[in-house]
C-alpha atoms as a PDB file:
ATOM      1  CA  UNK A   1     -22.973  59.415 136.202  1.00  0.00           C
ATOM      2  CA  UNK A   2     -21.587  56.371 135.460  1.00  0.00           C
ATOM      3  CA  UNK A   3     -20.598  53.087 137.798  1.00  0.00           C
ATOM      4  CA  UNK A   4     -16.833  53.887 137.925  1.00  0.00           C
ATOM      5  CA  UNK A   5     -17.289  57.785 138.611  1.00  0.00           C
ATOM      6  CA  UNK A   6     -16.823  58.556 142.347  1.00  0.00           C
ATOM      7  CA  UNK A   7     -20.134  59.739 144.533  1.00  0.00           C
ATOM      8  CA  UNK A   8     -19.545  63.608 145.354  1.00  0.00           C
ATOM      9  CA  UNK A   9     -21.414  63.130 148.449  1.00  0.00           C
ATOM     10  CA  UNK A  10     -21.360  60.311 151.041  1.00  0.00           C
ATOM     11  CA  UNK A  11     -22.380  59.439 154.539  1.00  0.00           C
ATOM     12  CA  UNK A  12     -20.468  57.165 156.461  1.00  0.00           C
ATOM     13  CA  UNK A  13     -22.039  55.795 159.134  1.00  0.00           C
ATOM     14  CA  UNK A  14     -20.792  52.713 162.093  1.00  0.00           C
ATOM     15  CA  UNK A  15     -19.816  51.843 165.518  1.00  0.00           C
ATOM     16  CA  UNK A  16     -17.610  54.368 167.008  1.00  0.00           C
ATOM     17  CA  UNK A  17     -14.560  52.376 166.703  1.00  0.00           C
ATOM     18  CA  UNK A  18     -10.947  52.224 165.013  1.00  0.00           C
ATOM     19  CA  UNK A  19     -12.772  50.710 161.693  1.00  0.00           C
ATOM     20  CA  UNK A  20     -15.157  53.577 161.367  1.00  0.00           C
ATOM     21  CA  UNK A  21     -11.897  55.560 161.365  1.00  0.00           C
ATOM     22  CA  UNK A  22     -10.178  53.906 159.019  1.00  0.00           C
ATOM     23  CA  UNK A  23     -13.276  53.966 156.343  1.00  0.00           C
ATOM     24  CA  UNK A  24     -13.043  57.743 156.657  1.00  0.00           C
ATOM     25  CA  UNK A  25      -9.292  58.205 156.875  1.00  0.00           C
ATOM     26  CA  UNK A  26      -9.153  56.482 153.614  1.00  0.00           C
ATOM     27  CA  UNK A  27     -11.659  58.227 151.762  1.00  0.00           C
ATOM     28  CA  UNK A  28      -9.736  61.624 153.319  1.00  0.00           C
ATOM     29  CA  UNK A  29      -6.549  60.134 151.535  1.00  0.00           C
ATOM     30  CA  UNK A  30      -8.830  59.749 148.216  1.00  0.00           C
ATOM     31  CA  UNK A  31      -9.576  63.061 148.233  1.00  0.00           C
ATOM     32  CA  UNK A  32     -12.578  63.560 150.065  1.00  0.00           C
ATOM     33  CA  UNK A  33     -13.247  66.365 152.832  1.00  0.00           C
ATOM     34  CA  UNK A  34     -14.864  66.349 155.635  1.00  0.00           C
ATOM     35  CA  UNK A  35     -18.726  68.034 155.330  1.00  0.00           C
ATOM     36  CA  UNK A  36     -19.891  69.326 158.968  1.00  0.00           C
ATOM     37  CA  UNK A  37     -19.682  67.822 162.464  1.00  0.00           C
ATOM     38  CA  UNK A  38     -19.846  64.122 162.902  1.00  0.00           C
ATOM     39  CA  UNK A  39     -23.003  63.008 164.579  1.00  0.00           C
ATOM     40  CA  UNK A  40     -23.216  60.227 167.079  1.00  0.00           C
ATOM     41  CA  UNK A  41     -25.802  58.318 169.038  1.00  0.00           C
ATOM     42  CA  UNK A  42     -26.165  55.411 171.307  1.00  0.00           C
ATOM     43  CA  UNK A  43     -27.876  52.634 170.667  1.00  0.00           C
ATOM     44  CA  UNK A  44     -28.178  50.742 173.869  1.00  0.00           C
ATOM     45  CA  UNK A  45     -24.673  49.142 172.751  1.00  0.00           C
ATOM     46  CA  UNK A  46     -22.244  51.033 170.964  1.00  0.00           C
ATOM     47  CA  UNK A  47     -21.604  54.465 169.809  1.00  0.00           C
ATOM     48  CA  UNK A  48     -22.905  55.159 166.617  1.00  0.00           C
ATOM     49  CA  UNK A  49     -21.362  57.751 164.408  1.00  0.00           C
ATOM     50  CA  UNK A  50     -21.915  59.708 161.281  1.00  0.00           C
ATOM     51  CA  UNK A  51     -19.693  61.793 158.769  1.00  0.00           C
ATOM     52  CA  UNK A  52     -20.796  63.627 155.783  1.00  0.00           C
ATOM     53  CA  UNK A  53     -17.910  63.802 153.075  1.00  0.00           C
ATOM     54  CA  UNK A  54     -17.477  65.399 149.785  1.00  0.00           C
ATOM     55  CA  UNK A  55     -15.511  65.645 146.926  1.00  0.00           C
ATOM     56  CA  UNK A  56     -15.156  68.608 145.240  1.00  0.00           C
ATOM     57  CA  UNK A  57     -15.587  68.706 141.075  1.00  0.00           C
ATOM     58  CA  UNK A  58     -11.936  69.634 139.831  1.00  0.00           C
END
């Protein structure tokens, strides 16, 4: 694989907030789909969240 090729699988991960959304919303808009449940935790501050995506070979 080179550098320029896209990753088939990632895991976004961040505060629970309107930038996490935005990091996934765009990579929804590139083509990416959603891969399970998100997953979220606290960590004494903020709400931490977690969102498989992949991209399917075409």
């Amino acid at each position: 694989m080179s550098d320029d090729q896209p990753l088939c699988y990632r895991l976004i991960t961040g505060a629970d907030d309107a930038r996490f959304c935005e990091r996934v919303s765009a990579l929804l808009e590139q083509g990416y789909r959603l891969h399970g449940s998100p997953a979220v935790t606290f960590d004494g501050t903020y709400v931490i969240a977690a969102q498989a995506v992949i991209l399917d070979d075409e």
